[in-house]
N, C-alpha and C. Protein backbone atom coordinates (compact mmCIF):
# COMPACT_ATOMS: atom_id res chain seq x y z
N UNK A 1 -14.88 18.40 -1.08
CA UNK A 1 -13.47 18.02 -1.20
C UNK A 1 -13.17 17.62 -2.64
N UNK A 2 -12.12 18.04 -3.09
CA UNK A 2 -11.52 17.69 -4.57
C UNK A 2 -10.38 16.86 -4.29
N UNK A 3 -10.29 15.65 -3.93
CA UNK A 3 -9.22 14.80 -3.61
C UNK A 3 -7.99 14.37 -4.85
N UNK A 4 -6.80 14.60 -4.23
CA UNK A 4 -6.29 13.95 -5.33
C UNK A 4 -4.80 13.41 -4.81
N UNK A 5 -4.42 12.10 -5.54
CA UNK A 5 -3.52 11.09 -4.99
C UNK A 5 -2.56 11.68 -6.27
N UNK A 6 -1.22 12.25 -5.45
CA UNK A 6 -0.09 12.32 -6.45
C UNK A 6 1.33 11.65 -5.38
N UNK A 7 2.29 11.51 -6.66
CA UNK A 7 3.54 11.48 -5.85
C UNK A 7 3.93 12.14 -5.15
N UNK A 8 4.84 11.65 -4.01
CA UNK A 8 4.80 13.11 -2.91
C UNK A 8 5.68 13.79 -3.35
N UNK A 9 6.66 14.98 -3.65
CA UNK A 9 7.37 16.07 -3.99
C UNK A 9 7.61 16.83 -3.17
N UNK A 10 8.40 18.18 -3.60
CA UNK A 10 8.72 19.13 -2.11
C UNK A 10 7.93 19.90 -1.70
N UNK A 11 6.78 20.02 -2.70
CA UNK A 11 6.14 20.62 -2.24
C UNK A 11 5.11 20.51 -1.24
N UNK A 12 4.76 19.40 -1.21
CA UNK A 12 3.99 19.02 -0.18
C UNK A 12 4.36 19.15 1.30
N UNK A 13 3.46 19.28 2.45
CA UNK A 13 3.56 19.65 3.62
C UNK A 13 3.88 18.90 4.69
N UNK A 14 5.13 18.22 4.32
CA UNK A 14 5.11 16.56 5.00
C UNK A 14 5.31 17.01 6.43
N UNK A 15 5.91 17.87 7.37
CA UNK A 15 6.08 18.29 8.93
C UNK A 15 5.07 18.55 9.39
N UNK A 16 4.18 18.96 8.55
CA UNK A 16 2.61 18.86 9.49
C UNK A 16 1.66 17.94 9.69
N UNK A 17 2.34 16.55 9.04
CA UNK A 17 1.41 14.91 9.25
C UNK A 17 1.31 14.59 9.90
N UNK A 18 0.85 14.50 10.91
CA UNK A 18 0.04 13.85 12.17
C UNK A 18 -0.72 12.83 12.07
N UNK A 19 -0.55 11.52 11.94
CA UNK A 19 -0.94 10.04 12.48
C UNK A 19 -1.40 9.86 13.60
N UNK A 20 -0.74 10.25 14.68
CA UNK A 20 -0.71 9.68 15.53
C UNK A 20 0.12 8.43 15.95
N UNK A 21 0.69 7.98 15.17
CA UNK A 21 1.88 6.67 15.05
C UNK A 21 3.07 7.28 14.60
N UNK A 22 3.61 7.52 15.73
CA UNK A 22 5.30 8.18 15.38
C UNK A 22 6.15 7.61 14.43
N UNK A 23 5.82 6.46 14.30
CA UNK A 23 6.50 5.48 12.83
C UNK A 23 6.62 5.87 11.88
N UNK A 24 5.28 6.27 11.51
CA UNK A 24 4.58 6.37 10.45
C UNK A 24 4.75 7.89 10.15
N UNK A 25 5.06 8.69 10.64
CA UNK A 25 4.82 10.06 10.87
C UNK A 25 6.35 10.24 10.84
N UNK A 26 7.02 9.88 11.37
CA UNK A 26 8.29 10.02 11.14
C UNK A 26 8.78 9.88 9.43
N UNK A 27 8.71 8.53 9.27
CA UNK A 27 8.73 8.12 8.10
C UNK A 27 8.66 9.20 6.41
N UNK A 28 7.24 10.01 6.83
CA UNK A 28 7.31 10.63 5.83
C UNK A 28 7.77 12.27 6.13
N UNK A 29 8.29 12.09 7.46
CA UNK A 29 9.17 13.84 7.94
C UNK A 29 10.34 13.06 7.14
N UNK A 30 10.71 12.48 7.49
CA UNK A 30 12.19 12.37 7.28
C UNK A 30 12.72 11.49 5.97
N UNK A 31 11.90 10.25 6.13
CA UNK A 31 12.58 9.33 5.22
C UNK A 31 11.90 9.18 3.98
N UNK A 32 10.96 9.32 3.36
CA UNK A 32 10.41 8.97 2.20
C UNK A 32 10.96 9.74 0.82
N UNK A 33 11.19 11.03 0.87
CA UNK A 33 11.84 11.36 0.28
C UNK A 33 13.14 10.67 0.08
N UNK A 34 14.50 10.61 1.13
CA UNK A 34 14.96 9.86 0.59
C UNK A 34 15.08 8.22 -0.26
N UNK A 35 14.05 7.63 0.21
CA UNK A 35 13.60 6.12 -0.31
C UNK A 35 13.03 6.66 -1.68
N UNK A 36 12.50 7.43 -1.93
CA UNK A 36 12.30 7.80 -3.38
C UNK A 36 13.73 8.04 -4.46
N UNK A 37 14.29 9.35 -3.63
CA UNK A 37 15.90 8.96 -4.40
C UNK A 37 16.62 7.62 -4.80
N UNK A 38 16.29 6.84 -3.77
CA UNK A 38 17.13 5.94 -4.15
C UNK A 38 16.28 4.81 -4.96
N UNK A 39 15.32 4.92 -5.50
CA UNK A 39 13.98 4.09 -5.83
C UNK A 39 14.10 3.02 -5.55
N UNK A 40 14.09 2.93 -3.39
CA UNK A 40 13.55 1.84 -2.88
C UNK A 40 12.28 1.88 -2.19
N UNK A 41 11.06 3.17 -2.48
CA UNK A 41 9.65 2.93 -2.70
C UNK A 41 9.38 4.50 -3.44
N UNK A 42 8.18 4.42 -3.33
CA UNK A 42 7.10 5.62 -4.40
C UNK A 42 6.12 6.00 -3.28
N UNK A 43 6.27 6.67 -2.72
CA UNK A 43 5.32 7.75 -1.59
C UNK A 43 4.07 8.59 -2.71
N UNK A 44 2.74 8.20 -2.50
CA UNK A 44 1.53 8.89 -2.80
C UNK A 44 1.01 9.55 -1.73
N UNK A 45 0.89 11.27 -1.90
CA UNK A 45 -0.11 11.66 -0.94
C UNK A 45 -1.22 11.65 -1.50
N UNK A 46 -2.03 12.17 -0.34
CA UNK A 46 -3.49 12.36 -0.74
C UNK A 46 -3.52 13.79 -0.49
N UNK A 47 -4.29 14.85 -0.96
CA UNK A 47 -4.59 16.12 -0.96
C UNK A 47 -5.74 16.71 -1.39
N UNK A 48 -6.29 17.65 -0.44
CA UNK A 48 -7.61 18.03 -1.25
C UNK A 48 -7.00 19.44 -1.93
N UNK A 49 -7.37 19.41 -3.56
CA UNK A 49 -6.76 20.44 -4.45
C UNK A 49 -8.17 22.02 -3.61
N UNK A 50 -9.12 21.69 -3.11
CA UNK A 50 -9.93 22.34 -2.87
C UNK A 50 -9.85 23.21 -1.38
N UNK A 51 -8.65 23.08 -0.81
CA UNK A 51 -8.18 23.76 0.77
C UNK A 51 -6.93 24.06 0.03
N UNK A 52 -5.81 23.35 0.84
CA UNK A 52 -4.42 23.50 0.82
C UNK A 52 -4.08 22.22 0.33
N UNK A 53 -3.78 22.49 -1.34
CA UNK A 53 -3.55 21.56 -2.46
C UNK A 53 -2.36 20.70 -1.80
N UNK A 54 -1.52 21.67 -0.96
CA UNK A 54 0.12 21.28 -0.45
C UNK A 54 0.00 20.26 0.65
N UNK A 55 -1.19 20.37 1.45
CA UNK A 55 -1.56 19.59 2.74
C UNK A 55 -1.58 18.19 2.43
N UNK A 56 -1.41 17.59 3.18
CA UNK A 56 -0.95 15.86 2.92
C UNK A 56 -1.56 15.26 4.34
N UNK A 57 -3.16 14.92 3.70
CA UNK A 57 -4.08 13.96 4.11
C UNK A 57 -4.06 13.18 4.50
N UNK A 58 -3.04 11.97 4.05
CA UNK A 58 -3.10 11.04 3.77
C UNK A 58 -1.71 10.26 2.78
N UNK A 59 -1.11 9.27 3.04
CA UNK A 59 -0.08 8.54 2.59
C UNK A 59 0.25 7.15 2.39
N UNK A 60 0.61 6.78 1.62
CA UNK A 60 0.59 5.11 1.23
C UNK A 60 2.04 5.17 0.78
N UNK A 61 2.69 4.38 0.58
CA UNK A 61 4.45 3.34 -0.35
C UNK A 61 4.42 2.22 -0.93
N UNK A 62 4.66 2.36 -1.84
CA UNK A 62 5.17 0.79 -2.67
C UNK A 62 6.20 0.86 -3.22
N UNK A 63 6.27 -0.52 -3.16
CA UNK A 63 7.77 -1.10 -3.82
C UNK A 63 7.54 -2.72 -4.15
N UNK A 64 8.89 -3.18 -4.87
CA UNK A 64 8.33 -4.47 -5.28
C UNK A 64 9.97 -5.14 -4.15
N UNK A 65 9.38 -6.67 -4.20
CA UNK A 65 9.51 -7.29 -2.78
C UNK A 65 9.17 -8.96 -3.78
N UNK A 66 10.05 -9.87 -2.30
CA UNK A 66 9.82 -10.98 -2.62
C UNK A 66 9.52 -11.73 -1.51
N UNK A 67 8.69 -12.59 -1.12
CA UNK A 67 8.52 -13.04 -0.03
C UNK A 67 9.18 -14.62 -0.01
N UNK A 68 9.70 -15.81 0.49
CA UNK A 68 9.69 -17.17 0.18
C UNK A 68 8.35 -17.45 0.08
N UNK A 69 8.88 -18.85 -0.47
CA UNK A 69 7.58 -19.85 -1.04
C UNK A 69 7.08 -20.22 0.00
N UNK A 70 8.22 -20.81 1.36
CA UNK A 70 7.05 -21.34 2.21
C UNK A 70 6.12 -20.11 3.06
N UNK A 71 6.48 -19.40 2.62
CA UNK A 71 5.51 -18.13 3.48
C UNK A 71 4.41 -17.93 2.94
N UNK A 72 4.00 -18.35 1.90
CA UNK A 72 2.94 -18.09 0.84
C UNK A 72 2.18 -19.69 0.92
N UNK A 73 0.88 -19.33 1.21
CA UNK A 73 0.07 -20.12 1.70
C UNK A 73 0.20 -21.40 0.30
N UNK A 74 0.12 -22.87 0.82
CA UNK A 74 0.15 -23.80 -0.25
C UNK A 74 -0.85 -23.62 -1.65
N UNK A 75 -2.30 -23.28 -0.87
CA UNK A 75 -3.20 -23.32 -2.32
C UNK A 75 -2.55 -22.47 -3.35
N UNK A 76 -2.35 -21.67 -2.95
CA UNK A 76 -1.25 -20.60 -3.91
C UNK A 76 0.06 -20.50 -4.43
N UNK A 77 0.88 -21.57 -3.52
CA UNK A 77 1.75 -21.44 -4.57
C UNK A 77 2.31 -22.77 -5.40
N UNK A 78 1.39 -23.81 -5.32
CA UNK A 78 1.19 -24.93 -5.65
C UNK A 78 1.45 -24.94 -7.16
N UNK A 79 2.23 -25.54 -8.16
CA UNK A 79 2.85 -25.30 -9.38
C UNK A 79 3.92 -24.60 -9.62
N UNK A 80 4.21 -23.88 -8.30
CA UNK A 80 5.62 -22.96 -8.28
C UNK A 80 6.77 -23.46 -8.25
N UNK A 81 7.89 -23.83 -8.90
CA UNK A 81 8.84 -24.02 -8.47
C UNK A 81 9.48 -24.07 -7.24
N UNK A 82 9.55 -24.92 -6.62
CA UNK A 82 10.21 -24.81 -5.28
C UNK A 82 11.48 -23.72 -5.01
N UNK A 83 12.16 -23.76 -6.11
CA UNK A 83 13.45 -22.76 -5.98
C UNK A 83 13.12 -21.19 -6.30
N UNK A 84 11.46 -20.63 -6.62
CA UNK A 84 11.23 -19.64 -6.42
C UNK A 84 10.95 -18.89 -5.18
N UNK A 85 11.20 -17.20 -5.24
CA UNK A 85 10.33 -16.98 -3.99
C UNK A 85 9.15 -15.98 -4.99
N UNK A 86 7.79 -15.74 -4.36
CA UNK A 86 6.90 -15.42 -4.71
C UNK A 86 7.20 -13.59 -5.12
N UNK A 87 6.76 -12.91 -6.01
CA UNK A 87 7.13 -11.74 -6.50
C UNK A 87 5.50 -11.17 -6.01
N UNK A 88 5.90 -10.25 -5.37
CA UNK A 88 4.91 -9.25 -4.60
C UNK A 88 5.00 -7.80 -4.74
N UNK A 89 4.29 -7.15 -4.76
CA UNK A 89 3.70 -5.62 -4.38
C UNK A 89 3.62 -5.58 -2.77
N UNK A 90 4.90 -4.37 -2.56
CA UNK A 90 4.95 -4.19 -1.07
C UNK A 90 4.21 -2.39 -0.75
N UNK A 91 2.94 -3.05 -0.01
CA UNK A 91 2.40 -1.79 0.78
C UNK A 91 2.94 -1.41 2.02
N UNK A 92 3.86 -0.64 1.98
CA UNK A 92 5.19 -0.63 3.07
C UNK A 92 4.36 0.18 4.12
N UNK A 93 4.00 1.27 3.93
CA UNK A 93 3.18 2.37 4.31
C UNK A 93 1.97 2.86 4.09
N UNK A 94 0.97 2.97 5.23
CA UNK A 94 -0.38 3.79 4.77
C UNK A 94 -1.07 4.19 5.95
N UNK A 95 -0.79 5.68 5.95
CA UNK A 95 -1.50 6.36 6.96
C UNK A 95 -2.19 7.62 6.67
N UNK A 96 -3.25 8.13 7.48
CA UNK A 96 -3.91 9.41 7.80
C UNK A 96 -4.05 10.19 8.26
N UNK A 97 -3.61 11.76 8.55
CA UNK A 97 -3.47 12.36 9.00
C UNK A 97 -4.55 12.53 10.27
N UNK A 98 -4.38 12.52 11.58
CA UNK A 98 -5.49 12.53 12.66
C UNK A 98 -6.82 13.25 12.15
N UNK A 99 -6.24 14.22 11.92
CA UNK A 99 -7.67 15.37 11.56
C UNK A 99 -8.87 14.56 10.74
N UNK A 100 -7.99 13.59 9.56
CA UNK A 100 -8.70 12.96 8.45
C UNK A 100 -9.13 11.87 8.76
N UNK A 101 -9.27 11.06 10.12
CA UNK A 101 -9.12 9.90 9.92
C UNK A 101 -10.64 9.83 10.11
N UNK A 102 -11.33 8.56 9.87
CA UNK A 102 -12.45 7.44 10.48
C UNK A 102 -13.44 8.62 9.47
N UNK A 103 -13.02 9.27 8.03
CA UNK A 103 -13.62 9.93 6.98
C UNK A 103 -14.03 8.84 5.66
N UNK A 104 -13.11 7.69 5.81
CA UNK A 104 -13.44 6.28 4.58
C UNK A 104 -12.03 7.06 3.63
N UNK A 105 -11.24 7.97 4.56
CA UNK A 105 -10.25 8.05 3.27
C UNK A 105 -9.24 7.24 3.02
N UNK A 106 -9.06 6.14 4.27
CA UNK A 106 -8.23 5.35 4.49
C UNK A 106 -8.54 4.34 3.44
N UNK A 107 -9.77 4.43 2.80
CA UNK A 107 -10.36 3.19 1.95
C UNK A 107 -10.00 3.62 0.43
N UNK A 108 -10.17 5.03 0.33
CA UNK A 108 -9.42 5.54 -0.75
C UNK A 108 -8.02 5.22 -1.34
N UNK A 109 -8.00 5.43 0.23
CA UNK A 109 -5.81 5.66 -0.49
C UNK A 109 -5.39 3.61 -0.60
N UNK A 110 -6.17 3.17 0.35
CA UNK A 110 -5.92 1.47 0.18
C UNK A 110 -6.17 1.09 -1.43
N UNK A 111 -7.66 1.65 -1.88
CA UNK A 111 -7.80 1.01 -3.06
C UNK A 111 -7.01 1.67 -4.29
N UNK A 112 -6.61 2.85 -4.35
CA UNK A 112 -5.83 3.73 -5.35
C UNK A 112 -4.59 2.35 -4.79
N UNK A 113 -4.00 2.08 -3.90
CA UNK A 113 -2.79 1.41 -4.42
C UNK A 113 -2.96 0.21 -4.60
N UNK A 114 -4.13 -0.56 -4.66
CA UNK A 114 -4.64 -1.51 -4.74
C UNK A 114 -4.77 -1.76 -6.43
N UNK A 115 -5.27 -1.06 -7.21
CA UNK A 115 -5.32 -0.83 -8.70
C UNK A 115 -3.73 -0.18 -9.19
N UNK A 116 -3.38 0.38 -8.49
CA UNK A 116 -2.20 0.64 -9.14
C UNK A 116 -1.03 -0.84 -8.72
N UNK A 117 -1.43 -1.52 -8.45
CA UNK A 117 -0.71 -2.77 -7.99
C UNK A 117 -1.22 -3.55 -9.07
N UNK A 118 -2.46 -3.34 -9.29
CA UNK A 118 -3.17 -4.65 -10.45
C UNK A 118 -2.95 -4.33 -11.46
N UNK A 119 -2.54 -3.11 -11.93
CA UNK A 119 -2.45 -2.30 -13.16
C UNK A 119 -1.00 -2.93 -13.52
N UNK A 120 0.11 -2.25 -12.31
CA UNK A 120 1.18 -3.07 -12.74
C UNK A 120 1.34 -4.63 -13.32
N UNK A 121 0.71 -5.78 -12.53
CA UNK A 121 0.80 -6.75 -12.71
C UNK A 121 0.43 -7.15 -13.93
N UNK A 122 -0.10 -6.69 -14.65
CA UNK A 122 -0.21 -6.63 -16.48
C UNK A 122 0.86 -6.52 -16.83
N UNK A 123 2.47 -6.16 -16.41
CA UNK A 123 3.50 -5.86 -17.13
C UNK A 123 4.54 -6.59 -16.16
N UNK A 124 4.11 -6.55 -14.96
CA UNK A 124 5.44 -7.11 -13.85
C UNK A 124 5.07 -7.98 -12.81
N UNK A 125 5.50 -9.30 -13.11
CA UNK A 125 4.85 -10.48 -12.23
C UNK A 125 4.49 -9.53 -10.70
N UNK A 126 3.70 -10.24 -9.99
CA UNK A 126 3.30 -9.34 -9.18
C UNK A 126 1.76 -10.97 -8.58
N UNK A 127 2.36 -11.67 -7.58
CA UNK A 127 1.25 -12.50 -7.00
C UNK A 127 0.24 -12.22 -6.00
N UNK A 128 1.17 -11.16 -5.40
CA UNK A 128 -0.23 -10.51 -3.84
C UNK A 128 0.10 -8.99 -3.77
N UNK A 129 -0.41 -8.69 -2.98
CA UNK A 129 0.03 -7.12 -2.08
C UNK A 129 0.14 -8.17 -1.13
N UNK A 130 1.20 -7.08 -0.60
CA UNK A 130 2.02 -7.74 1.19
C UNK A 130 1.51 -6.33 1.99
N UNK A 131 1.35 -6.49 3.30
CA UNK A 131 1.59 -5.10 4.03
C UNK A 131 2.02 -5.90 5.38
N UNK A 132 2.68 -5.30 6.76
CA UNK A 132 3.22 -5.62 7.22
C UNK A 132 2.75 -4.55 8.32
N UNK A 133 1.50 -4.97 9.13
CA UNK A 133 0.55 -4.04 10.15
C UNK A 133 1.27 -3.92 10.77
N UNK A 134 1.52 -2.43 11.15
CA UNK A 134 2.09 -2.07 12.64
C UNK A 134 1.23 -2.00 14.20
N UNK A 135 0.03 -2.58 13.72
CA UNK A 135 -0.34 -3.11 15.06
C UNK A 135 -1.92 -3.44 14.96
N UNK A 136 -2.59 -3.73 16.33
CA UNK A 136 -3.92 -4.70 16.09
C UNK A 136 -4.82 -4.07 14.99
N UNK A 137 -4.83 -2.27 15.51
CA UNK A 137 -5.67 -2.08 14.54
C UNK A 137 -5.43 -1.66 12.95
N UNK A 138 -4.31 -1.81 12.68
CA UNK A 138 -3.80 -1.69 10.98
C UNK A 138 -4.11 -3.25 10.58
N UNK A 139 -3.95 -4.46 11.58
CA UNK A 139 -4.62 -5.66 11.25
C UNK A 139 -5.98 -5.81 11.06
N UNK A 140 -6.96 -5.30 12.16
CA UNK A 140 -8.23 -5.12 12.05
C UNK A 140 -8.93 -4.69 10.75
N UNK A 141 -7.97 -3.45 9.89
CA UNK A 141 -8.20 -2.60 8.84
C UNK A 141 -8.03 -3.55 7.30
N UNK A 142 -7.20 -4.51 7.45
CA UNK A 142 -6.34 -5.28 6.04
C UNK A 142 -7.42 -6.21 6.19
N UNK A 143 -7.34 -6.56 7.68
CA UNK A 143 -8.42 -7.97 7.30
C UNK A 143 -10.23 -7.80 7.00
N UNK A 144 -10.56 -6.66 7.14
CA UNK A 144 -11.93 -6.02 6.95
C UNK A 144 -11.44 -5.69 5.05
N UNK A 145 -10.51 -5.81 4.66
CA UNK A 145 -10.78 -5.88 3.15
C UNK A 145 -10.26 -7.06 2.57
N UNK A 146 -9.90 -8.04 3.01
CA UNK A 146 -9.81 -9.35 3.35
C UNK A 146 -8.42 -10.04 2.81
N UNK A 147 -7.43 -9.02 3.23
CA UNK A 147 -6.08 -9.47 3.73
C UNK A 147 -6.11 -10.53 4.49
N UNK A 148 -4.92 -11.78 4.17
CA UNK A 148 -4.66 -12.87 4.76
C UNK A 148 -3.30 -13.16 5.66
N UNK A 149 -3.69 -13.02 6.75
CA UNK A 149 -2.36 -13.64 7.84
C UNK A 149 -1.58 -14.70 7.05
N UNK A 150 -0.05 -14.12 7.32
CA UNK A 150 0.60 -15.21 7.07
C UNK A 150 1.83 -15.46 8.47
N UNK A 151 1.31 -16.15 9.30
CA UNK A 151 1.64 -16.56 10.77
C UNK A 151 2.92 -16.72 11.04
N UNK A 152 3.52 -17.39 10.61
CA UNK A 152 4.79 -17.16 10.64
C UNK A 152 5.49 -15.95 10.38
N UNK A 153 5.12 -15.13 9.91
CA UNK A 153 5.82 -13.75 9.52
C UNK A 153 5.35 -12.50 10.26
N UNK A 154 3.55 -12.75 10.43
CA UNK A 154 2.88 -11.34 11.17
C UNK A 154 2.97 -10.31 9.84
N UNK A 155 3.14 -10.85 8.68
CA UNK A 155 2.84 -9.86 7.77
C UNK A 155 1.28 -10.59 6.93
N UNK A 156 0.52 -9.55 6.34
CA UNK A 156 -0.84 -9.75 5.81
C UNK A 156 -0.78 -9.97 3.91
N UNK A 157 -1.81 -10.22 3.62
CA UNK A 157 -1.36 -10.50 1.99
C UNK A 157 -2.96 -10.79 1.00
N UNK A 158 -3.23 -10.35 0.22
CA UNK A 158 -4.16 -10.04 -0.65
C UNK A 158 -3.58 -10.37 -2.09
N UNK A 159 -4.26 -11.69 -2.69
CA UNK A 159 -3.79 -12.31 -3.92
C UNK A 159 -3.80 -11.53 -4.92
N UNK A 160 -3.57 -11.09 -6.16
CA UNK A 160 -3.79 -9.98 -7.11
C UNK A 160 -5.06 -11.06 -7.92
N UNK A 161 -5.50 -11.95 -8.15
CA UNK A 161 -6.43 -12.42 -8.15
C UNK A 161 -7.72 -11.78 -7.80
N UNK A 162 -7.64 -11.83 -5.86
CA UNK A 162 -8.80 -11.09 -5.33
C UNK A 162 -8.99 -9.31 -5.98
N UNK A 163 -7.94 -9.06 -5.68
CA UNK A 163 -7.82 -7.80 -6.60
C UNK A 163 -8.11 -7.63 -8.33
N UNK A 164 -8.42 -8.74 -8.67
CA UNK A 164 -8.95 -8.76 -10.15
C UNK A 164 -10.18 -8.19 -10.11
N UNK A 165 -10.56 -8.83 -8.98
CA UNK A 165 -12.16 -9.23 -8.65
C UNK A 165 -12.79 -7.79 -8.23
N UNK A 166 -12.09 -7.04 -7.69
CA UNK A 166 -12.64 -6.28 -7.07
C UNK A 166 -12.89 -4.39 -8.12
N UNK A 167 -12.07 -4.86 -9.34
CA UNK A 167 -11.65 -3.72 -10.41
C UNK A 167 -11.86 -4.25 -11.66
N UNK A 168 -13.24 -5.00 -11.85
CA UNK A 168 -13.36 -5.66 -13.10
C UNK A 168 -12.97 -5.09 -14.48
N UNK A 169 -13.04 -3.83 -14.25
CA UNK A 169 -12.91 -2.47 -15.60
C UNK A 169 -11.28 -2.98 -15.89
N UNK A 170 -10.28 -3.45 -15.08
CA UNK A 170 -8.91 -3.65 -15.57
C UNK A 170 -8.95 -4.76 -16.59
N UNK A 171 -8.99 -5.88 -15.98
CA UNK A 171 -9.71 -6.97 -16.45
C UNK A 171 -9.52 -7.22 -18.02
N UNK A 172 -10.74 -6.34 -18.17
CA UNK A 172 -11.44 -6.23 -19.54
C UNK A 172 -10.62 -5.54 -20.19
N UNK A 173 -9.31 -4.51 -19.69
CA UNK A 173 -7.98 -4.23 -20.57
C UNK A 173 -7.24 -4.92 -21.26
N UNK A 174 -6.87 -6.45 -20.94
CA UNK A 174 -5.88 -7.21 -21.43
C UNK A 174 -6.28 -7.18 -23.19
């Protein structure tokens, strides 16, 4: 496989994505393209350039997002202004095409937006990734890379901190 994560475009094969989560699958039949027009997120497929370059593997979204303060656990936002809300990287979307799944590509496309989240945060405040599981096992998946419940909301969250940690090569950019 010759994998490769680009923006999604027309060319890509978005009616033949199969998840298995009609949400999610819907999402990029119909709507992602437009949420790109209006740049309220950035759709990455995944593709192997080595089959059908056009085929779409695999899919992730971001956008930037604000969560409140009290939603953001105290150790963290302790020195914050009370009248802020916390500035986040929103992982709106991330799924795999059935055929592809339980391959570790799901770990791919997590960490490609995982660095491209930390990368940003060198230029654009940016305190966690947020994602917002659509169910036990998209929870099972965030918290095996050690996404944090935030209970009141049912949305998950990964400090850009931990994400320092995990891409030391950025790091050493500043």
């Amino acid at each position: 496989m010759n994998l490769k994560i680009e923006i999604l475009n027309k060319v890509h094969k978005r009616k033949d994505f199969k998840s298995g989560k009609e949400l999610l699958d819907n999402y990029l039949h119909k709507q992602a393209g437009q949420d790109a027009q209006k740049s309220l997120s950035v759709c990455h497929v995944l593709t192997d350039q080595d089959a059908d370059a056009n085929r779409v593997l695999g899919y992730f979204t971001l956008s930037s997002s604000s969560i409140p303060l009290e939603d953001f656990p105290e150790e963290l936002s302790k020195r914050i202004p009370k009248t802020y809300s916390i500035p986040i990287a929103l992982l709106g979307r991330l799924a795999m095409d059935e055929k592809e799944q339980k391959k570790g590509l799901g770990e791919i496309l997590l960490f490609d937006a995982l660095e491209k989240c930390l990368i940003s945060s060198k230029t654009l405040a940016i305190r966690a990734i947020v994602v917002d599981p659509i169910d036990q096992e998209a929870i099972d998946f965030y918290h095996k890379y050690g996404f944090i419940m935030i209970p009141s909301t049912g949305k998950m969250f990964l400090p850009i901190e931990t994400i320092e940690g995990l891409f030391p090569d950025e790091e050493s950019e500043e």
